[in-house]
C-alpha atoms as a PDB file:
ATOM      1  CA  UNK A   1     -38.899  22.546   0.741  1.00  0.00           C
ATOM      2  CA  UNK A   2     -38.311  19.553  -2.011  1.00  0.00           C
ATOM      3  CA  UNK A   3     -34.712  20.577  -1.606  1.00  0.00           C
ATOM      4  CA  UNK A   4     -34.271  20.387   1.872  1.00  0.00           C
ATOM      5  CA  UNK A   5     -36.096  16.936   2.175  1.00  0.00           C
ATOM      6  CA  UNK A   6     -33.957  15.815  -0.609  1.00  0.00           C
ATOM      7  CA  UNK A   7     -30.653  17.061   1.133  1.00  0.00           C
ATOM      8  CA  UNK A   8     -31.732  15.460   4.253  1.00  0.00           C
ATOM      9  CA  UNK A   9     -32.642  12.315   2.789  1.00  0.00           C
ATOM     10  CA  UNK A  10     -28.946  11.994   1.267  1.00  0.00           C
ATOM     11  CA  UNK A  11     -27.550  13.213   4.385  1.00  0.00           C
ATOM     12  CA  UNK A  12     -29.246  10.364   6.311  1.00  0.00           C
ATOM     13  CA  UNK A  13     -28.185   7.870   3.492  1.00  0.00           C
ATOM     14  CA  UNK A  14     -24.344   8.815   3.442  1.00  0.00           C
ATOM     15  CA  UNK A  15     -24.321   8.786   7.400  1.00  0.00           C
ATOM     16  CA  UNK A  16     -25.736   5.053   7.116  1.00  0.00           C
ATOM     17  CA  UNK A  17     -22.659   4.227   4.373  1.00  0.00           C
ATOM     18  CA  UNK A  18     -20.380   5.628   6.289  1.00  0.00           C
ATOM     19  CA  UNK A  19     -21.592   3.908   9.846  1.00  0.00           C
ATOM     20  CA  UNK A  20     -21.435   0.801   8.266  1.00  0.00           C
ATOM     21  CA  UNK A  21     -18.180   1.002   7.504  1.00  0.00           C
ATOM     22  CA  UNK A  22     -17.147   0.531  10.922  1.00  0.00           C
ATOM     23  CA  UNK A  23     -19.854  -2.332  11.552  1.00  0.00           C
ATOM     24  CA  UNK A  24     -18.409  -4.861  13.949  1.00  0.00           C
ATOM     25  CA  UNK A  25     -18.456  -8.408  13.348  1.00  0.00           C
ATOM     26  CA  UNK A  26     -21.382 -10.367  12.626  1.00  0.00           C
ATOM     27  CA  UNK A  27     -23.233 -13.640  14.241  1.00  0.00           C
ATOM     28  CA  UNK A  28     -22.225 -15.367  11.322  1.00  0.00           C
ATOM     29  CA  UNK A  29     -18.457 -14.378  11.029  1.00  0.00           C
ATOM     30  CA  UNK A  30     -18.651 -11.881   7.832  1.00  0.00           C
ATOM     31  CA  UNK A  31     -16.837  -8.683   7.790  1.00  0.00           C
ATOM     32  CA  UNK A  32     -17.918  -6.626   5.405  1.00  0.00           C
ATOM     33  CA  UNK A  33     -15.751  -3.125   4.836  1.00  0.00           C
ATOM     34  CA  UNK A  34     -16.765  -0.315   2.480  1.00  0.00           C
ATOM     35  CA  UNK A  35     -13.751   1.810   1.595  1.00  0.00           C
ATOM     36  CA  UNK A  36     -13.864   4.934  -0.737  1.00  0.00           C
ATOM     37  CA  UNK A  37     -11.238   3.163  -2.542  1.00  0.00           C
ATOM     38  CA  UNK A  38      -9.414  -0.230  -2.849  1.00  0.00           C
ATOM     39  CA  UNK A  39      -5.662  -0.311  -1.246  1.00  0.00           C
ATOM     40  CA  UNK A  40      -3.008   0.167  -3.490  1.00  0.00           C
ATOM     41  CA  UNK A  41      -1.020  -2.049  -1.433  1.00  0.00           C
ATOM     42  CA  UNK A  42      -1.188  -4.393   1.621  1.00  0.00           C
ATOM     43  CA  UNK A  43       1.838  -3.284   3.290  1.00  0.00           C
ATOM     44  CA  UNK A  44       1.050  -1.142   5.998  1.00  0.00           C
ATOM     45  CA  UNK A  45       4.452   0.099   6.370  1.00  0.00           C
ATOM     46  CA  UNK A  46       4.974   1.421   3.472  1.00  0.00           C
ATOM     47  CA  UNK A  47       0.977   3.319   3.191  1.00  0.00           C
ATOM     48  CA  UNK A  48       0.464   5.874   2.010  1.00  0.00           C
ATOM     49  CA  UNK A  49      -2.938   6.339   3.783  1.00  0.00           C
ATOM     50  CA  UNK A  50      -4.898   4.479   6.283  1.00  0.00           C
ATOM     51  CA  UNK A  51      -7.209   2.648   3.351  1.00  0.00           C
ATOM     52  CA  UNK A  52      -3.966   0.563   3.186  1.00  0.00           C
ATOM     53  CA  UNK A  53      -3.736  -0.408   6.753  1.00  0.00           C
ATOM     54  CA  UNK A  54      -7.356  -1.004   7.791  1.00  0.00           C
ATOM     55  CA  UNK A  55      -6.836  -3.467   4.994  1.00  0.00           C
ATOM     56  CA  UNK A  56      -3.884  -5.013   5.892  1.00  0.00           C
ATOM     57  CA  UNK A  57      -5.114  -5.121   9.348  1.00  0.00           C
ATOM     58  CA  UNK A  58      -7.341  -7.754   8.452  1.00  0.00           C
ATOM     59  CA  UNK A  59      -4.880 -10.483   7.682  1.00  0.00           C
ATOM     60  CA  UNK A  60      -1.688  -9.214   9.156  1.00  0.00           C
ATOM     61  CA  UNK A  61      -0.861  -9.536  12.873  1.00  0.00           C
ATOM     62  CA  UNK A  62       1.661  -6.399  14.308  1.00  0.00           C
ATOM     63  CA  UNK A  63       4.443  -7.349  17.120  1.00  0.00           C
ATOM     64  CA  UNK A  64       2.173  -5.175  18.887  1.00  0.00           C
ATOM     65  CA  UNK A  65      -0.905  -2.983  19.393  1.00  0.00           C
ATOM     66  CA  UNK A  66      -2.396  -0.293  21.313  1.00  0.00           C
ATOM     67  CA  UNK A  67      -5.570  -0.822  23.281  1.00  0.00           C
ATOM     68  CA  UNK A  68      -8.678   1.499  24.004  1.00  0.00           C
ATOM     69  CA  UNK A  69      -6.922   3.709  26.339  1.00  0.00           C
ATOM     70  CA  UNK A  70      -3.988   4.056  24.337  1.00  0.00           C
ATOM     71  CA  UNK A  71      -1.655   1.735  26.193  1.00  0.00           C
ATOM     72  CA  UNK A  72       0.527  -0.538  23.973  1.00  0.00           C
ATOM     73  CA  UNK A  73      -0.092  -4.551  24.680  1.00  0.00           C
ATOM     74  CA  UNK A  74       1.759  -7.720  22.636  1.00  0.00           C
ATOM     75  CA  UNK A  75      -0.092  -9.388  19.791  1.00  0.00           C
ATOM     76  CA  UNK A  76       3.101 -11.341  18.157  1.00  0.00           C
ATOM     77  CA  UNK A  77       5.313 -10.282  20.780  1.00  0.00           C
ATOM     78  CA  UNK A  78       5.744 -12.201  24.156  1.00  0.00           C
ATOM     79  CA  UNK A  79       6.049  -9.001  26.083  1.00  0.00           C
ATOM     80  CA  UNK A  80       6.600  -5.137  25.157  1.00  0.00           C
ATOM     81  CA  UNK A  81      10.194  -4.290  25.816  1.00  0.00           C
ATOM     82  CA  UNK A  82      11.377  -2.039  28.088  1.00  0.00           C
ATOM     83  CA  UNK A  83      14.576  -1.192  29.786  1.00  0.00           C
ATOM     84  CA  UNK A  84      13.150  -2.889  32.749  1.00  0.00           C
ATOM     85  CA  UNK A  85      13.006  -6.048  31.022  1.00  0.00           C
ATOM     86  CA  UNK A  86      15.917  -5.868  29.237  1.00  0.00           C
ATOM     87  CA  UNK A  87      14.070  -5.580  25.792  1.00  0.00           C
ATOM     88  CA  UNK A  88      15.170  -1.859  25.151  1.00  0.00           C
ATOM     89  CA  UNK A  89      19.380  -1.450  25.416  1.00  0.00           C
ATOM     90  CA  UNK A  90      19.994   1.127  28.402  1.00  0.00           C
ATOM     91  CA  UNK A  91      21.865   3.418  25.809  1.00  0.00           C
ATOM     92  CA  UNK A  92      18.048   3.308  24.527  1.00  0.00           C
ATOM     93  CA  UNK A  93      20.023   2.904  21.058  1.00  0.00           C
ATOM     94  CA  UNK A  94      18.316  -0.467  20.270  1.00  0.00           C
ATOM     95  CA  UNK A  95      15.672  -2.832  21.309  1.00  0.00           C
ATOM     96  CA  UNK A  96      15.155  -6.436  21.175  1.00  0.00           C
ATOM     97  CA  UNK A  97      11.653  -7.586  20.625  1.00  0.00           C
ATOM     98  CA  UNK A  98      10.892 -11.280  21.514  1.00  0.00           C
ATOM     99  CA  UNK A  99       8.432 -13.395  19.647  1.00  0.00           C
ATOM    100  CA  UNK A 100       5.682 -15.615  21.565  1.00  0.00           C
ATOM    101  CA  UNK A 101       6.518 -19.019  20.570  1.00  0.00           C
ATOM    102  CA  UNK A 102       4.314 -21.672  18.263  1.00  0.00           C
ATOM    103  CA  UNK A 103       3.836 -18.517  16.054  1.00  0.00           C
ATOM    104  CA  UNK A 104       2.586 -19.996  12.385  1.00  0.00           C
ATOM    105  CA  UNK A 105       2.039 -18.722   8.964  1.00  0.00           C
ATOM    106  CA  UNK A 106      -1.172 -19.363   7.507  1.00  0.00           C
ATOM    107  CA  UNK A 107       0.391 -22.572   5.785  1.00  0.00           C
ATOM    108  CA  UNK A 108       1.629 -23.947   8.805  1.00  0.00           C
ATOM    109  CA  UNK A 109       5.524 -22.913   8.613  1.00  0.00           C
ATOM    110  CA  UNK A 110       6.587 -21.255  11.771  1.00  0.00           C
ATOM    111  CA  UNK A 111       6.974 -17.527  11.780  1.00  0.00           C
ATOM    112  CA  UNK A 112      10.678 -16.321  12.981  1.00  0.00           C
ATOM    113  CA  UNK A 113      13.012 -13.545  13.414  1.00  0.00           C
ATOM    114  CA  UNK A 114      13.840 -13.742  10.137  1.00  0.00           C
ATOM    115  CA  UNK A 115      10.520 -12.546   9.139  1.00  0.00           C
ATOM    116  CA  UNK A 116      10.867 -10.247  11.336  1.00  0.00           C
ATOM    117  CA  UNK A 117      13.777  -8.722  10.080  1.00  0.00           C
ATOM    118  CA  UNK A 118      12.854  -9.485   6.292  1.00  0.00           C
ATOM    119  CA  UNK A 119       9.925  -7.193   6.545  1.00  0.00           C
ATOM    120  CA  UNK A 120      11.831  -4.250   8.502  1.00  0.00           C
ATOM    121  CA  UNK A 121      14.649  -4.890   5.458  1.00  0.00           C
ATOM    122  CA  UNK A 122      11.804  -5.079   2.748  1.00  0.00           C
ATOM    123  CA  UNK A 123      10.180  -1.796   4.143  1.00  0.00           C
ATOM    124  CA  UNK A 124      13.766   0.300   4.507  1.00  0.00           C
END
């Protein structure tokens, strides 16, 4: 009986550790994380696991994202290309991805292309 109270108990406890993991954020503007381990890197593009990229998440912005229902929606990006729009070639052998403009760094240089293409270089 001691046993089975005592797995329970550490059942409930690791349930509550792992919940608050995914806690959203709070009144006062803290988010706290608890990973199993730190990231080894905060690239996301060159992870190795998502530990990286929930952590990188936090401070770096994709060209875009994917929303509740699984549809994809700009966050740097001033629209999602498409053939439609002219973004993706017809021969669908490249696509052109357009920035939203006044984009900044955190120390107030502008972000460009060249970022852009730095990070795709970086990450090939």
């Amino acid at each position: 009986m001691f046993r089975l109270k005592s797995l329970l108990t550490g059942g409930v406890i690791a349930t509550l550790l792992v919940t608050s993991a995914f806690a959203k954020r709070g009144a006062d503007g803290i988010v706290k994380i608890l990973n199993w381990q730190a990231p080894s890197m905060m690239n996301p593009y060159l992870a190795g696991g998502d530990k990286e990229v929930i952590a990188a998440s936090l401070v770096l912005e994709p060209l875009a994202g994917y929303d509740e229902n699984g549809v994809l929606f700009p966050r740097l990006a001033a629209e999602i290309p498409t053939v439609e729009n002219g973004g993706v070639a017809e021969d669908l052998k490249s696509i052109t991805w357009k920035l939203k403009s006044g984009l900044k760094w955190s120390d107030g240089s502008p972000v460009t292309s060249k970022d852009v293409v730095f990070t795709a270089n970086y990450c090939m």
